[in-house]
Protein backbone atom coordinates (compact mmCIF):
# COMPACT_ATOMS: atom_id res chain seq x y z
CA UNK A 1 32.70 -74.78 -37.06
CA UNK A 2 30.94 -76.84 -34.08
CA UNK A 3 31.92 -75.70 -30.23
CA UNK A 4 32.92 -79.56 -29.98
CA UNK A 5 35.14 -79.32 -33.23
CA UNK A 6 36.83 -75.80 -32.21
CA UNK A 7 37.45 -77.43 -28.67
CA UNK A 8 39.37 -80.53 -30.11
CA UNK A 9 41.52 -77.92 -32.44
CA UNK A 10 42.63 -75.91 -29.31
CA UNK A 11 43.09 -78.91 -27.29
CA UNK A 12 45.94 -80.23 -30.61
CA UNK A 13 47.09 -76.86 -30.78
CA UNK A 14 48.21 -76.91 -26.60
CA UNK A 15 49.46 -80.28 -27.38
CA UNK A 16 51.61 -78.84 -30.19
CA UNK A 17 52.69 -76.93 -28.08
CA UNK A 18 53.75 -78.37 -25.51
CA UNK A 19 55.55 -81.05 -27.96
CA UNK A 20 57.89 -77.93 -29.37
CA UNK A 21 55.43 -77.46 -32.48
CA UNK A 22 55.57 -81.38 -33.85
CA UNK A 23 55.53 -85.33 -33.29
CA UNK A 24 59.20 -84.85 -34.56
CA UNK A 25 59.59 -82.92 -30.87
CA UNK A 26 58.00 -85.62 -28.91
CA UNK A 27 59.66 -88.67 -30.12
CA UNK A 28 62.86 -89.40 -27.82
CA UNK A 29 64.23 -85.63 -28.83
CA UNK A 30 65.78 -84.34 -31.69
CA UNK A 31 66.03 -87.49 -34.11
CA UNK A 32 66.90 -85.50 -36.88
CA UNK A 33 69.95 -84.64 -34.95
CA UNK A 34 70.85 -88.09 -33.83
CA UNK A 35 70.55 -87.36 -30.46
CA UNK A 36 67.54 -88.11 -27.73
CA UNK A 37 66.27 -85.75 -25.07
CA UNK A 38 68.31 -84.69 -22.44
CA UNK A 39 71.25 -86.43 -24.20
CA UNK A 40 71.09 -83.54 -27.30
CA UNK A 41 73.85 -81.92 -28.20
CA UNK A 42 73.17 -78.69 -28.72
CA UNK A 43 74.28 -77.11 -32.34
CA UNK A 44 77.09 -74.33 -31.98
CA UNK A 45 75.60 -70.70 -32.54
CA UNK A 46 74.87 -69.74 -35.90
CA UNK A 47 74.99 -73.09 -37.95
CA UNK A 48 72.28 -74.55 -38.84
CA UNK A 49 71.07 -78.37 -39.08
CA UNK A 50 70.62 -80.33 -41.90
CA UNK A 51 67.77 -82.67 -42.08
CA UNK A 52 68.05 -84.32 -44.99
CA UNK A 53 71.65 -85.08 -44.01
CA UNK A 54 72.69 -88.74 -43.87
CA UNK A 55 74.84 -89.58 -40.71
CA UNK A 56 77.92 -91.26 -41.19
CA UNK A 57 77.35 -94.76 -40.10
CA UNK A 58 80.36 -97.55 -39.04
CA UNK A 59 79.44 -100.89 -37.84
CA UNK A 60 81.91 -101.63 -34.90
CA UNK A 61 81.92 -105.44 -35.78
CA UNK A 62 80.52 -105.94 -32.13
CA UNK A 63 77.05 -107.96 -31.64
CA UNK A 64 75.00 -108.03 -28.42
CA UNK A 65 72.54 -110.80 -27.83
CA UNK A 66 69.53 -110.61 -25.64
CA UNK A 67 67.53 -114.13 -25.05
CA UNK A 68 64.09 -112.84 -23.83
CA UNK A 69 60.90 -114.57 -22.87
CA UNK A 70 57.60 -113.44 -22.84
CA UNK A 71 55.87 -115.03 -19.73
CA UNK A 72 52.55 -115.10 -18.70
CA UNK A 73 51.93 -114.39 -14.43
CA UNK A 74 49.19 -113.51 -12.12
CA UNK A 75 49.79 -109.78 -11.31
CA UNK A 76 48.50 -107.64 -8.62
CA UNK A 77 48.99 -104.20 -9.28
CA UNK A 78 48.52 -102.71 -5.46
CA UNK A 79 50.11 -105.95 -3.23
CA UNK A 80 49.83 -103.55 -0.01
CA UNK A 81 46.39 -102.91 -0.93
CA UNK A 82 46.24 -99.23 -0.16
CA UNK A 83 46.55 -95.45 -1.55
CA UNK A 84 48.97 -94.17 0.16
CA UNK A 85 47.27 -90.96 -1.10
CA UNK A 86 43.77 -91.06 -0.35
CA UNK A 87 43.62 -93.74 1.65
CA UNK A 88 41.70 -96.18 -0.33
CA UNK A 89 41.93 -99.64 0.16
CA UNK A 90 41.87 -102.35 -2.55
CA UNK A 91 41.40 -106.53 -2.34
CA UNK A 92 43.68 -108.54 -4.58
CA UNK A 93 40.55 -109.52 -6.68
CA UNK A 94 40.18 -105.56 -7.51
CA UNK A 95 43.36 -105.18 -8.60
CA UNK A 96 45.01 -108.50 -10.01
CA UNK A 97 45.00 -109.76 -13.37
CA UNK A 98 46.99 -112.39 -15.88
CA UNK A 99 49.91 -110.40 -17.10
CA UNK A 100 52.79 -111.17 -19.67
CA UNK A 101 55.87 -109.43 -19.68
CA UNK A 102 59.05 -110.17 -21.11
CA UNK A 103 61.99 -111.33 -19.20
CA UNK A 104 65.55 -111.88 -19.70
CA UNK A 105 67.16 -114.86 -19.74
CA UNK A 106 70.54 -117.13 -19.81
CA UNK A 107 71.82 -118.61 -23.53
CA UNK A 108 69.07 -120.90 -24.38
CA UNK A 109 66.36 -119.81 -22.10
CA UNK A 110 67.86 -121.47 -19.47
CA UNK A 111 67.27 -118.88 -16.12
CA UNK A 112 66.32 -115.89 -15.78
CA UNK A 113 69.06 -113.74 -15.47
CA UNK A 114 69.16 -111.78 -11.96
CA UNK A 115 67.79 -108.06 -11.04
CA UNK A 116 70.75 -105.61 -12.01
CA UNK A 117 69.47 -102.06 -11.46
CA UNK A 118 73.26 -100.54 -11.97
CA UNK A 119 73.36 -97.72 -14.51
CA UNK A 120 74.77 -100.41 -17.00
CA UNK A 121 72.20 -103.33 -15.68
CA UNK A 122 68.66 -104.51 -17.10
CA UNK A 123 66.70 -103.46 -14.54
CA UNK A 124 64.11 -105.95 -12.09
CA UNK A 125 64.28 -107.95 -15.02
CA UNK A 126 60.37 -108.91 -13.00
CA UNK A 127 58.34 -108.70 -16.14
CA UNK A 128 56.66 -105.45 -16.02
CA UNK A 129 58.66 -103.63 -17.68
CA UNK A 130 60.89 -105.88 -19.50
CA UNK A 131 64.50 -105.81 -19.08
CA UNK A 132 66.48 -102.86 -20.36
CA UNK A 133 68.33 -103.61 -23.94
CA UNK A 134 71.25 -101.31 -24.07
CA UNK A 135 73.86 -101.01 -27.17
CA UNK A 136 76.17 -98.58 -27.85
CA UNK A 137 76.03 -96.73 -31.10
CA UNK A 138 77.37 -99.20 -34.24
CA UNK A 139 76.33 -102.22 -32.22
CA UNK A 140 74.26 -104.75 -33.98
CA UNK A 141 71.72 -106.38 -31.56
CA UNK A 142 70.17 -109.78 -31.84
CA UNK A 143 67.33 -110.51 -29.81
CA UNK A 144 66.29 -114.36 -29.30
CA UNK A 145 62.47 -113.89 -28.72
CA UNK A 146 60.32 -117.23 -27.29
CA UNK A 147 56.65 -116.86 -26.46
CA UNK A 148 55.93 -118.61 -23.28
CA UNK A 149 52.51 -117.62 -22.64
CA UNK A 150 50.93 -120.40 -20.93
CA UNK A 151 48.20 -118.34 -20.03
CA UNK A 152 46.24 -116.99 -23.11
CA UNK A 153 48.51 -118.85 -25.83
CA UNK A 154 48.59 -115.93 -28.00
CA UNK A 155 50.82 -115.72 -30.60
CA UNK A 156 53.26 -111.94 -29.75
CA UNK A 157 56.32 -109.81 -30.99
CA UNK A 158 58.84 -107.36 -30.44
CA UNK A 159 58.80 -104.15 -31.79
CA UNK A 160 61.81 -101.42 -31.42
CA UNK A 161 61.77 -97.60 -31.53
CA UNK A 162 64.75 -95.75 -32.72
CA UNK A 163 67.26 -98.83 -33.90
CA UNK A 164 67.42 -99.37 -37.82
CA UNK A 165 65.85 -102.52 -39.26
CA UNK A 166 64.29 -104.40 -42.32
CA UNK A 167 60.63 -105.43 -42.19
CA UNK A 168 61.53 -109.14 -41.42
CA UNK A 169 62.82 -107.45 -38.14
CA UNK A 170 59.95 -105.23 -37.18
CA UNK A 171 57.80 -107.26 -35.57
CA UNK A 172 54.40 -105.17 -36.53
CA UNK A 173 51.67 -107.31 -36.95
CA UNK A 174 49.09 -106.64 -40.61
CA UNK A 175 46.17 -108.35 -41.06
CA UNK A 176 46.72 -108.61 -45.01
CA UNK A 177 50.33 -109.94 -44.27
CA UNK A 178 49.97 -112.45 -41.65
CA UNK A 179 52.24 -114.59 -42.25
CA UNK A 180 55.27 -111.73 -42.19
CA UNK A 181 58.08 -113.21 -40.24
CA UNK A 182 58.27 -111.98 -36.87
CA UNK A 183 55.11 -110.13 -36.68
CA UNK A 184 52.78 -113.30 -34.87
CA UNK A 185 55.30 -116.04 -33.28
CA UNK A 186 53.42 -118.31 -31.80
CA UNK A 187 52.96 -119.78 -28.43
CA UNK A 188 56.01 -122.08 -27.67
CA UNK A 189 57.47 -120.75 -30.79
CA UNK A 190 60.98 -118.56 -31.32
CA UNK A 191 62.14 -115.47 -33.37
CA UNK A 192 65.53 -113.73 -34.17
CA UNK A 193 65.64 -109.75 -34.73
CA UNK A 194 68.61 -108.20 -35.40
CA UNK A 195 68.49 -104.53 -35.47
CA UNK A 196 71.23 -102.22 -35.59
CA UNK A 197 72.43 -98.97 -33.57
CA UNK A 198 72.67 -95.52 -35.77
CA UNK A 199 74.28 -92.24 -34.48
CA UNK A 200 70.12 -91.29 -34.94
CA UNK A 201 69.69 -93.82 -32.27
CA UNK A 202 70.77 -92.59 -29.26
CA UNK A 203 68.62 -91.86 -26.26
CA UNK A 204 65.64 -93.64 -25.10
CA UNK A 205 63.57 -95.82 -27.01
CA UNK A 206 60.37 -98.20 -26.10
CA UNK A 207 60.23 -101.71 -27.70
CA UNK A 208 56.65 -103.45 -27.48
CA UNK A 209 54.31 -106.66 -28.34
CA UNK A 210 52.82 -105.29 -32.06
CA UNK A 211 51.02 -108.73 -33.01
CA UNK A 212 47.69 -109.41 -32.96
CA UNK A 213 44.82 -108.05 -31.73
CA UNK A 214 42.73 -109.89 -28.99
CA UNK A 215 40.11 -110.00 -26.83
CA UNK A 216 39.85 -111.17 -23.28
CA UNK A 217 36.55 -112.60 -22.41
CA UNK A 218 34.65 -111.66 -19.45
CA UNK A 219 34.27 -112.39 -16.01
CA UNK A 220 32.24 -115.45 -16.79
CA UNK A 221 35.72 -116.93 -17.98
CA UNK A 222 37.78 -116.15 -15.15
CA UNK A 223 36.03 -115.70 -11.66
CA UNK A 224 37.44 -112.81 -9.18
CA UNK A 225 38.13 -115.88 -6.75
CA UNK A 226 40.40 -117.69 -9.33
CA UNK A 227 42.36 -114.58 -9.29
CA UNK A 228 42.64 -114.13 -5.94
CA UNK A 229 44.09 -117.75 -5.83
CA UNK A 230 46.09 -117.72 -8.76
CA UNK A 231 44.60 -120.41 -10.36
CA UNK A 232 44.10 -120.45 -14.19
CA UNK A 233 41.15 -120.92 -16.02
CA UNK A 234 38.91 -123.53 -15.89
CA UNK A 235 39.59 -126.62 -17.88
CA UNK A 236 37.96 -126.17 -21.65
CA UNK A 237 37.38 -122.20 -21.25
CA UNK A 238 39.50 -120.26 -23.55
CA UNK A 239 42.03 -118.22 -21.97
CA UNK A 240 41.66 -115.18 -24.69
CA UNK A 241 39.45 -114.72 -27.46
CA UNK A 242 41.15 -115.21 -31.03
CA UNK A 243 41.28 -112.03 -33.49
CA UNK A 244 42.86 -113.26 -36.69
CA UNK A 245 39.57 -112.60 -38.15
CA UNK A 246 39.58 -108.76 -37.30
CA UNK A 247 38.65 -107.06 -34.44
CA UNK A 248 39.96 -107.38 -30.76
CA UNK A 249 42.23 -104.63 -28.82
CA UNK A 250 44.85 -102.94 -30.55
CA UNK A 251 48.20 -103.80 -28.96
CA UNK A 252 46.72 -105.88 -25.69
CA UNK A 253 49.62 -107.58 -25.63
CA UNK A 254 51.29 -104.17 -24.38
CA UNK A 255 48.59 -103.38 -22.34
CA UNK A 256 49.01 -106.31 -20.32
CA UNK A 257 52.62 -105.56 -20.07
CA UNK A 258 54.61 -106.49 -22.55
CA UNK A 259 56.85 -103.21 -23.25
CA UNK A 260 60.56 -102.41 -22.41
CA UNK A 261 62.99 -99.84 -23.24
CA UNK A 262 65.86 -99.39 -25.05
CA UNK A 263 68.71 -97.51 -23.84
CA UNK A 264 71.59 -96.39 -27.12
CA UNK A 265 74.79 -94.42 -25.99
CA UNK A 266 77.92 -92.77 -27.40
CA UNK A 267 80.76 -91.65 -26.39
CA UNK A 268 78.89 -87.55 -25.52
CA UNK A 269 76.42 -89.73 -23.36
CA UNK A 270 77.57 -87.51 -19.72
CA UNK A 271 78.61 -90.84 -17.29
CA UNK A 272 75.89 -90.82 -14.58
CA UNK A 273 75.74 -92.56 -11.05
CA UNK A 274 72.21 -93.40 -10.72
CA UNK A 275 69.56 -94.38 -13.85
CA UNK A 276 66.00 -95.11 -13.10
CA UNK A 277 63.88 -96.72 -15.84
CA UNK A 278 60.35 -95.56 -15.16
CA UNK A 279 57.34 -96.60 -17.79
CA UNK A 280 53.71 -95.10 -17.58
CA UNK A 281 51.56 -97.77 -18.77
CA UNK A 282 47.52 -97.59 -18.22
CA UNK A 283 45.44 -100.65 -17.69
CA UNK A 284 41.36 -100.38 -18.73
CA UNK A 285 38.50 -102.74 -16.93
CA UNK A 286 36.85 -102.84 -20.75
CA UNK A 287 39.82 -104.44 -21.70
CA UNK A 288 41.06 -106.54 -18.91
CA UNK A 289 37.57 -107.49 -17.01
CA UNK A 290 39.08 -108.82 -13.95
CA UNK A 291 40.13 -105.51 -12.74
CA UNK A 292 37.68 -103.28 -10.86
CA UNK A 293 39.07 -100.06 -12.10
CA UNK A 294 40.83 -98.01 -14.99
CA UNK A 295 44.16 -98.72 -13.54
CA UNK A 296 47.28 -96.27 -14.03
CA UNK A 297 50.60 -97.47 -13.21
CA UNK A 298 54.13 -96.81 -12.77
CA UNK A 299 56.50 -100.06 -14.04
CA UNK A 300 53.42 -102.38 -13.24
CA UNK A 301 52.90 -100.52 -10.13
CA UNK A 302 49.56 -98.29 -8.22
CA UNK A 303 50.08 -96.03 -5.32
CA UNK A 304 52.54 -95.29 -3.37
CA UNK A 305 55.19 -98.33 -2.08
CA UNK A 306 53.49 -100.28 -4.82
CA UNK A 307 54.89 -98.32 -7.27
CA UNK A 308 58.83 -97.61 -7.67
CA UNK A 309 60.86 -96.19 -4.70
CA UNK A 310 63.91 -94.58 -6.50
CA UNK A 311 66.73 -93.39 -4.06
CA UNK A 312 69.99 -90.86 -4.53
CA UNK A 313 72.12 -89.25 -3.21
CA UNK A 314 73.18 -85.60 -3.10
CA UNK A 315 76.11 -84.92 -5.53
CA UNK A 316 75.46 -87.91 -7.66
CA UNK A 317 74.22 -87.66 -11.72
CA UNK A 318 71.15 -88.89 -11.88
CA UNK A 319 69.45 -89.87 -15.21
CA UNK A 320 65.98 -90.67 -15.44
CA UNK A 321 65.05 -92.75 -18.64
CA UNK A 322 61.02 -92.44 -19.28
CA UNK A 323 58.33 -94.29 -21.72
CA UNK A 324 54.94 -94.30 -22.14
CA UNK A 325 53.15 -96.41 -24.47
CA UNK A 326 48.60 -96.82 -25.05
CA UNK A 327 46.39 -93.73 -25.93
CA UNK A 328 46.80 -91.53 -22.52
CA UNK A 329 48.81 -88.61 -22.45
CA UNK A 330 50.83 -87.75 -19.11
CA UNK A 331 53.05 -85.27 -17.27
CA UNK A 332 55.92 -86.15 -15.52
CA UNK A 333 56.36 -84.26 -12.36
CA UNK A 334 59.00 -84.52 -9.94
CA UNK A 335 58.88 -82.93 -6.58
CA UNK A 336 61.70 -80.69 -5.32
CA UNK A 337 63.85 -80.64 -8.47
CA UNK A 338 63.84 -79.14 -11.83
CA UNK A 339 66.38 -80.07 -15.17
CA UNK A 340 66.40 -78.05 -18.36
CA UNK A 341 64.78 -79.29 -20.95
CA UNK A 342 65.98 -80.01 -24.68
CA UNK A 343 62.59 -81.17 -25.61
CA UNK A 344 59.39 -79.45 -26.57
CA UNK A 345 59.80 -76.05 -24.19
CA UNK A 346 64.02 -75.36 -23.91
CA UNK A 347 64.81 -74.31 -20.51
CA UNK A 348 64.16 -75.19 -16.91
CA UNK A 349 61.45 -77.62 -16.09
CA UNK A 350 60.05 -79.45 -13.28
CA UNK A 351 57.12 -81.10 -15.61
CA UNK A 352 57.36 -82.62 -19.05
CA UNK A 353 54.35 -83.72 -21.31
CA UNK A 354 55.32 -87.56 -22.64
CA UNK A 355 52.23 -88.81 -24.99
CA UNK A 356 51.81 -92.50 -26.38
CA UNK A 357 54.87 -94.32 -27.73
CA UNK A 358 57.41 -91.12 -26.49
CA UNK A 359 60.04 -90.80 -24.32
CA UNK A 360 61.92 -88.53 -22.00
CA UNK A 361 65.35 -89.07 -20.67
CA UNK A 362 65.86 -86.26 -17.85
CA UNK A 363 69.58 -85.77 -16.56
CA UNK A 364 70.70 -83.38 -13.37
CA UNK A 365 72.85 -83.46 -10.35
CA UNK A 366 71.33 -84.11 -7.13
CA UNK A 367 71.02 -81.47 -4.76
CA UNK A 368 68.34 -81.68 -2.63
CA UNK A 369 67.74 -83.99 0.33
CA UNK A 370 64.76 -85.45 1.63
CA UNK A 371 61.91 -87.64 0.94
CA UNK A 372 59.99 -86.73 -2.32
CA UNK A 373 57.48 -87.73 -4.93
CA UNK A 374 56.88 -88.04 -8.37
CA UNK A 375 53.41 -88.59 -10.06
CA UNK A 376 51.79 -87.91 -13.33
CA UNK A 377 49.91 -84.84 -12.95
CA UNK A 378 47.06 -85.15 -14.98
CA UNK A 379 44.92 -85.68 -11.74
CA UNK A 380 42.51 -89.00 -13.20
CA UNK A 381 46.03 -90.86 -13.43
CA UNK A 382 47.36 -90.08 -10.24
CA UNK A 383 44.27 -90.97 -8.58
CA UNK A 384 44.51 -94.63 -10.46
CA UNK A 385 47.94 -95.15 -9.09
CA UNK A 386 50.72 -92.62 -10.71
CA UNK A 387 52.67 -91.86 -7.89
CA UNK A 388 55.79 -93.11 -6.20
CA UNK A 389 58.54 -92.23 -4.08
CA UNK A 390 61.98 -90.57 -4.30
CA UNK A 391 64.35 -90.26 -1.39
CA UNK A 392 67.45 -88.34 -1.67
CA UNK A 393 69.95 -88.74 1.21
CA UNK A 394 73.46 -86.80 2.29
């Protein structure tokens, strides 16, 4: 066996870990058990789980309709143009680039609906990530999807985690089945999914674009200066290359930000007073040329005040509800507190492992004031921009 080959083994083995010994671990908790992270219930002592066991499953007769848009916007990543960390500093045309992101809107399209960050609320609702879709176990949710992106004109989807659905709701684009409903909906064009809400479904989940793959052309298509003034491209230049063919980047779509999460309770969810929705999401310069660096990023965000400044207070519940989509593996860190875990290593924590497509939802009572940070603490990621702010006050 080859140094490089026994390296990689160890490397999956640590991973394995770390994940509790499977993908089953990793994946928004114990699914098997109907439950997600730090929502799990735990079994009483000495029984024993089925897993082949079929929850009993009772539609409530209630529906919950999203109308979301995904919209294409200039987006720059570090608006204060500095690390807080180490002091770096960054011009818009280093760090900007043509985004899409799904928002939420009225009936119809007609306005975006307004920032609600309450613990029952979608969130910024700014784009990046996309607003929060909540149910409650035996909900059925519809979700009317347009594609408003007036900047590449690719066609896009929505994909859930962790709701039940049939393929013409799963929004996964295949090459040899292109014309699947759902999967490629065009630019200007519109899309029902209805999914429903198991007892397996609750915790935290990450929906996504799944359509095609694309490629963005290079700087010769958009100049750094057209970024800077938020101008699109020049008249007759394609605004993304085409990839029906084959080829392109696997999920851009998501890289540029098109990603949300999901948030399914029931009636043993604990009642908190604070929820933060926080989404690692990793932006490359070979994929998005406009960019001068790899970028890492909290909810759309680099570096400190750029990034998320959460804020509690001592006493209250605090739930943290946490996705990560790409190819990166991170570690979420939190300074100044720890939570037991229910995922991968049981027990106290201050530091989870969340890979591609997984999700942690970490729960505790606040008890310790002052101004903190959290970061990803694999160190390349929180040198491109994984780190914000937490302040905790009396």
């Amino acid at each position: 066996m080859s140094a490089r080959q026994t390296d990689t083994d160890s490397r999956r083995t640590v991973i394995r870990t770390l994940l509790g010994g499977s993908a089953l671990a990793a994946v928004a908790g114990s699914a098997a058990l109907g439950v997600g992270a730090a929502e799990a219930q735990a079994a009483p002592a000495g029984t024993t789980v089925d897993p082949f066991e079929t929850a009993r499953f009772t539609p409530n007769g209630r529906t919950r309709e999203y109308w979301i848009q995904a919209d294409s916007f200039l987006h720059n990543t570090v608006p204060n143009g500095v690390d807080g960390m180490m002091g770096t500093a960054y011009a818009p045309d280093q760090t900007s680039f043509w985004a899409v992101g799904f928002r939420a809107y009225t009936p119809g399209w007609g306005e975006p609906l307004a920032a609600d960050l309450g613990v029952r609320g979608i969130g910024a609702n700014s784009g990046i990530p996309g607003p929060v879709i909540r149910a409650v176990v035996g909900d059925t949710v519809k979700v009317h999807f347009r594609n408003n992106d007036e900047h590449y004109k690719w066609p896009h989807s929505m994909h859930p985690h962790g709701v039940r659905y049939d393929p013409d709701n799963d929004g996964g684009y295949l090459a040899d089945a292109p014309q699947r409903p759902g999967t490629a909906v065009g630019f200007g064009e519109t899309y029902t999914y209805t999914w429903t809400c198991q007892p397996s479904s609750v915790g935290t989940w990450p929906y996504h674009d799944h359509s095609v793959p694309q490629t963005i052309p290079g700087p010769s298509a958009r100049t750094a200066g057209s970024l800077a003034a938020g101008s699109m491209p020049t008249a007759g230049m394609p605004a993304g290359g085409m990839a029906m063919g084959g080829g392109g980047v696997m999920e851009i779509g998501a890289e540029l930000g098109l990603f949300g999460i999901i948030a399914v309770t029931d009636e043993l969810t604990p009642a908190v007073d604070r929820e933060f929705v926080l989404f690692f999401h990793d932006v490359y310069q070979a994929d998005v040329p406009s960019v001068a660096q790899d970028l890492d990023l909290f909810n759309g965000g680099a570096f400190l005040d750029n990034t998320p400044t959460f804020t509690a207070k001592v006493g209250e519940r605090v739930r943290w509800r946490i996705a990560a989509l790409g190819k990166e593996f991170h570690v979420f860190h939190l300074h100044g507190h720890r939570w037991r875990s229910d995922q991968g290593y049981q027990g106290w924590v201050d530091s989870q492992l969340i890979g591609p497509s997984t999700t942690l939802t970490v729960e505790y009572t606040e008890d310790n004031p002052g101004d903190w940070i959290y970061h990803c603490h694999v160190t390349d990621h929180m040198m491109g921009g994984m780190v914000g702010r937490y302040r905790v006050t009396r």
